[in-house]
C-alpha atoms as a PDB file:
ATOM      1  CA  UNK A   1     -11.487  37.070  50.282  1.00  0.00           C
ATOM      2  CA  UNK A   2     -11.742  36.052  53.739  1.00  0.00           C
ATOM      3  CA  UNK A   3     -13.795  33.076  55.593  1.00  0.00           C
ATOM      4  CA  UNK A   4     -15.135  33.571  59.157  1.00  0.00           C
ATOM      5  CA  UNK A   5     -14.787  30.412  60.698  1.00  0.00           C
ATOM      6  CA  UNK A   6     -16.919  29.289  63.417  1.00  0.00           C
ATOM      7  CA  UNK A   7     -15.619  26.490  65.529  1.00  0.00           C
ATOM      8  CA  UNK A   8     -17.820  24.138  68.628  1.00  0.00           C
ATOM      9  CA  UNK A   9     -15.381  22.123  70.372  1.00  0.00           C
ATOM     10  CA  UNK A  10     -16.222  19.365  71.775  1.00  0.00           C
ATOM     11  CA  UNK A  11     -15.995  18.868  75.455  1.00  0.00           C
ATOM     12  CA  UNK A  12     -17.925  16.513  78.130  1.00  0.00           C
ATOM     13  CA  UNK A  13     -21.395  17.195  78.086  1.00  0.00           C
ATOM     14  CA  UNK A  14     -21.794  18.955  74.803  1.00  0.00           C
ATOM     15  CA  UNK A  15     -24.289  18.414  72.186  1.00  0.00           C
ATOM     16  CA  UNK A  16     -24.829  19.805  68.576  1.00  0.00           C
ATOM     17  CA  UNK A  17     -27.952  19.427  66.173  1.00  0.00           C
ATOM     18  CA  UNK A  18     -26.692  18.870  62.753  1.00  0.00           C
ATOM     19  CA  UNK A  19     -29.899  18.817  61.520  1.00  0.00           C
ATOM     20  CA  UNK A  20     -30.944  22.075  62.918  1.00  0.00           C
ATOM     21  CA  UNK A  21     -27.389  23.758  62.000  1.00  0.00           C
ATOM     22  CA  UNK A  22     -28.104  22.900  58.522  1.00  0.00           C
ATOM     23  CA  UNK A  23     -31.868  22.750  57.837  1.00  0.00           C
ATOM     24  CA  UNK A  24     -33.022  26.236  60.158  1.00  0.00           C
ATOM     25  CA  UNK A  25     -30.092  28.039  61.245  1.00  0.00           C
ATOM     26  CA  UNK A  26     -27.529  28.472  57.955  1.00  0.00           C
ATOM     27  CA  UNK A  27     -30.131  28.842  55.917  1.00  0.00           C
ATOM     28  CA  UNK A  28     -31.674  32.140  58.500  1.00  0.00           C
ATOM     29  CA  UNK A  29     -27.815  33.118  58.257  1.00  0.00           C
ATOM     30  CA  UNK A  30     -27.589  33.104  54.660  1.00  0.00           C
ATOM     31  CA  UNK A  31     -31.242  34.682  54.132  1.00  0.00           C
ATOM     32  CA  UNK A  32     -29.614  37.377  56.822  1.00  0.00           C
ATOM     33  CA  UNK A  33     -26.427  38.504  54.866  1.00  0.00           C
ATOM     34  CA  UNK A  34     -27.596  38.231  51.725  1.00  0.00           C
ATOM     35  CA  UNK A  35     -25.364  39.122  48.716  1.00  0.00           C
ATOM     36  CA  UNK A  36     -22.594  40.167  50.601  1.00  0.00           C
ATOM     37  CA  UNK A  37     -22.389  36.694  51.792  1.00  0.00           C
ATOM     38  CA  UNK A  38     -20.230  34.549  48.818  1.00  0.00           C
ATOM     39  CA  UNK A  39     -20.292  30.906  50.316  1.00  0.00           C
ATOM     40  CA  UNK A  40     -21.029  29.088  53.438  1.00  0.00           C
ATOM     41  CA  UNK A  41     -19.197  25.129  53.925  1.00  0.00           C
ATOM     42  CA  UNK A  42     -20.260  23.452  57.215  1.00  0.00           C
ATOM     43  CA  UNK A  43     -17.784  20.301  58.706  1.00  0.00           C
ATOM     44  CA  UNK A  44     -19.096  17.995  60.866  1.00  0.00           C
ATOM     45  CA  UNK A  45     -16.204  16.436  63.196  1.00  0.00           C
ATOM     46  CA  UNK A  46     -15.270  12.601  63.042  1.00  0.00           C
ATOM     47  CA  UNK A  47     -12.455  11.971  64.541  1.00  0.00           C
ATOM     48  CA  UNK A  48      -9.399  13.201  66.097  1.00  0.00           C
ATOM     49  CA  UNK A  49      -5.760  12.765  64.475  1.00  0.00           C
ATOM     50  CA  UNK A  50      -4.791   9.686  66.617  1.00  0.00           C
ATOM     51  CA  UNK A  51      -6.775   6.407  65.705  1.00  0.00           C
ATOM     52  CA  UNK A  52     -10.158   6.019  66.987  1.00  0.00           C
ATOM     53  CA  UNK A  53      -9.798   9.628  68.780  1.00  0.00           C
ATOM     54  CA  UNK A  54     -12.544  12.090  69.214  1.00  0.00           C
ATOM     55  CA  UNK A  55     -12.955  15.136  66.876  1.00  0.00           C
ATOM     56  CA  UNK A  56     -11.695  18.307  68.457  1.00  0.00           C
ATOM     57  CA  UNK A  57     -14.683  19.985  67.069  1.00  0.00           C
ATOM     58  CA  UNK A  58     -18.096  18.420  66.952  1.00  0.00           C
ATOM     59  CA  UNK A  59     -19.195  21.107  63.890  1.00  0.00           C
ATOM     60  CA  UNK A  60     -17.444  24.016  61.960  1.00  0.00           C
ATOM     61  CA  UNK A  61     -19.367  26.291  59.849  1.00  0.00           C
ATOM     62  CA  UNK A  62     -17.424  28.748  57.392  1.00  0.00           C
ATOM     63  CA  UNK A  63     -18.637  31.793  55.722  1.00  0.00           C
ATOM     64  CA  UNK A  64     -16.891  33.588  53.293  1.00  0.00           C
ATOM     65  CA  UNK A  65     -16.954  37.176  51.914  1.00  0.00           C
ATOM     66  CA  UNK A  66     -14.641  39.811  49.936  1.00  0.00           C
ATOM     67  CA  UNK A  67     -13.696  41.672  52.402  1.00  0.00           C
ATOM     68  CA  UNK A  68     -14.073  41.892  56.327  1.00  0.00           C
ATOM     69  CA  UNK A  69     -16.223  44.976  56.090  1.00  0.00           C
ATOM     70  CA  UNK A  70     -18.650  43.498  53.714  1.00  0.00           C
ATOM     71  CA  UNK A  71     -18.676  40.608  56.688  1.00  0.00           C
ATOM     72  CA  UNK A  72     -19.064  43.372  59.429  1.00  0.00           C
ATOM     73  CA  UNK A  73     -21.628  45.479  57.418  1.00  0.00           C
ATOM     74  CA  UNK A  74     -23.770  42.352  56.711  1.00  0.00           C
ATOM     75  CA  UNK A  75     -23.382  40.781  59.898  1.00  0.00           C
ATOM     76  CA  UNK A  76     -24.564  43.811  62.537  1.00  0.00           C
ATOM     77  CA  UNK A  77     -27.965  44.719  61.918  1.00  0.00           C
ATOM     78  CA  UNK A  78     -28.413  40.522  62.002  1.00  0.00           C
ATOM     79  CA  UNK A  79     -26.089  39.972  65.262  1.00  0.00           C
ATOM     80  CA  UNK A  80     -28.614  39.698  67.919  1.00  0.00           C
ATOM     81  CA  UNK A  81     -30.538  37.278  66.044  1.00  0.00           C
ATOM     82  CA  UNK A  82     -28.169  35.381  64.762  1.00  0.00           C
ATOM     83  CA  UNK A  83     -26.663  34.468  68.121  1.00  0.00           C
ATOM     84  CA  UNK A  84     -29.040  34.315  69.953  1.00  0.00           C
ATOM     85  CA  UNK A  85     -30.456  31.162  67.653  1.00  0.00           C
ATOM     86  CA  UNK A  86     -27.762  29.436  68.877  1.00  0.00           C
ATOM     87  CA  UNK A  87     -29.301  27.557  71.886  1.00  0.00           C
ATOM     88  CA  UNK A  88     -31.435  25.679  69.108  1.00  0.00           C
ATOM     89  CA  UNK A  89     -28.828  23.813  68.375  1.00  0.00           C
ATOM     90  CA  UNK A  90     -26.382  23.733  70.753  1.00  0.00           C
ATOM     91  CA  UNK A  91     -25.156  24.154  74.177  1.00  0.00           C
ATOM     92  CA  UNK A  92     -21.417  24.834  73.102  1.00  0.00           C
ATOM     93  CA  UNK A  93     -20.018  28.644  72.961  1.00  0.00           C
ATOM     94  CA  UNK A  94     -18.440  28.764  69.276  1.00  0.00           C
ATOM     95  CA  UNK A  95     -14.889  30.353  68.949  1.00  0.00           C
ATOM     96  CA  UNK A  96     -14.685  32.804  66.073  1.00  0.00           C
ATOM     97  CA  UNK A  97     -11.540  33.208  63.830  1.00  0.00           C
ATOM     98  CA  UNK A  98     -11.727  35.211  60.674  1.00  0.00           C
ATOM     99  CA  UNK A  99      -8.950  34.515  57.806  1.00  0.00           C
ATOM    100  CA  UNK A 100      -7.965  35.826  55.047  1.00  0.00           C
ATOM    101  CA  UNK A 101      -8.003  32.939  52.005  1.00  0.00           C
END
């Protein structure tokens, strides 16, 4: 199995709409990849590891499939639209790591 992991750190100036991230746009993404598409998890940052220290992420969202073609088949034909619903809820550009779990 493997989990593509998609990270918005935080920096000065950024914002992120949990509400939007879970309500509109996971929901498109998991209507988008269908079966292929196991299990999504989304974090939502807190803190840093040093007392009363900022998260180093404001949000993670994680989706996991069996393989990374079944993530690259599902995920093409829904790229474009995917992405580009990411100005909805935020004004941070998301690193990408996929891993294999």
């Amino acid at each position: 199995m493997i989990k593509v992991s998609v990270f918005y750190p935080r920096s000065e100036g950024s914002s992120f709409d949990m509400d939007y991230y879970c309500n509109s746009h996971m929901p498109m993404v998991r209507e988008k990849l269908g079966a292929s598409l196991k299990n999504t998890a989304i974090d939502g940052g807190l803190g840093g590891g040093a007392p009363d220290s900022p998260p180093t992420y404001l949000a993670m969202g994680h989706l996991y499939f069996d393989s990374v073609d079944d993530f690259q088949t599902a995920f093409a034909p829904h790229a474009a639209a995917i992405m580009g619903d990411i100005p909805n809820y935020t004004n941070i550009e998301p690193v990408i790591q996929l891993s294999q779990v």
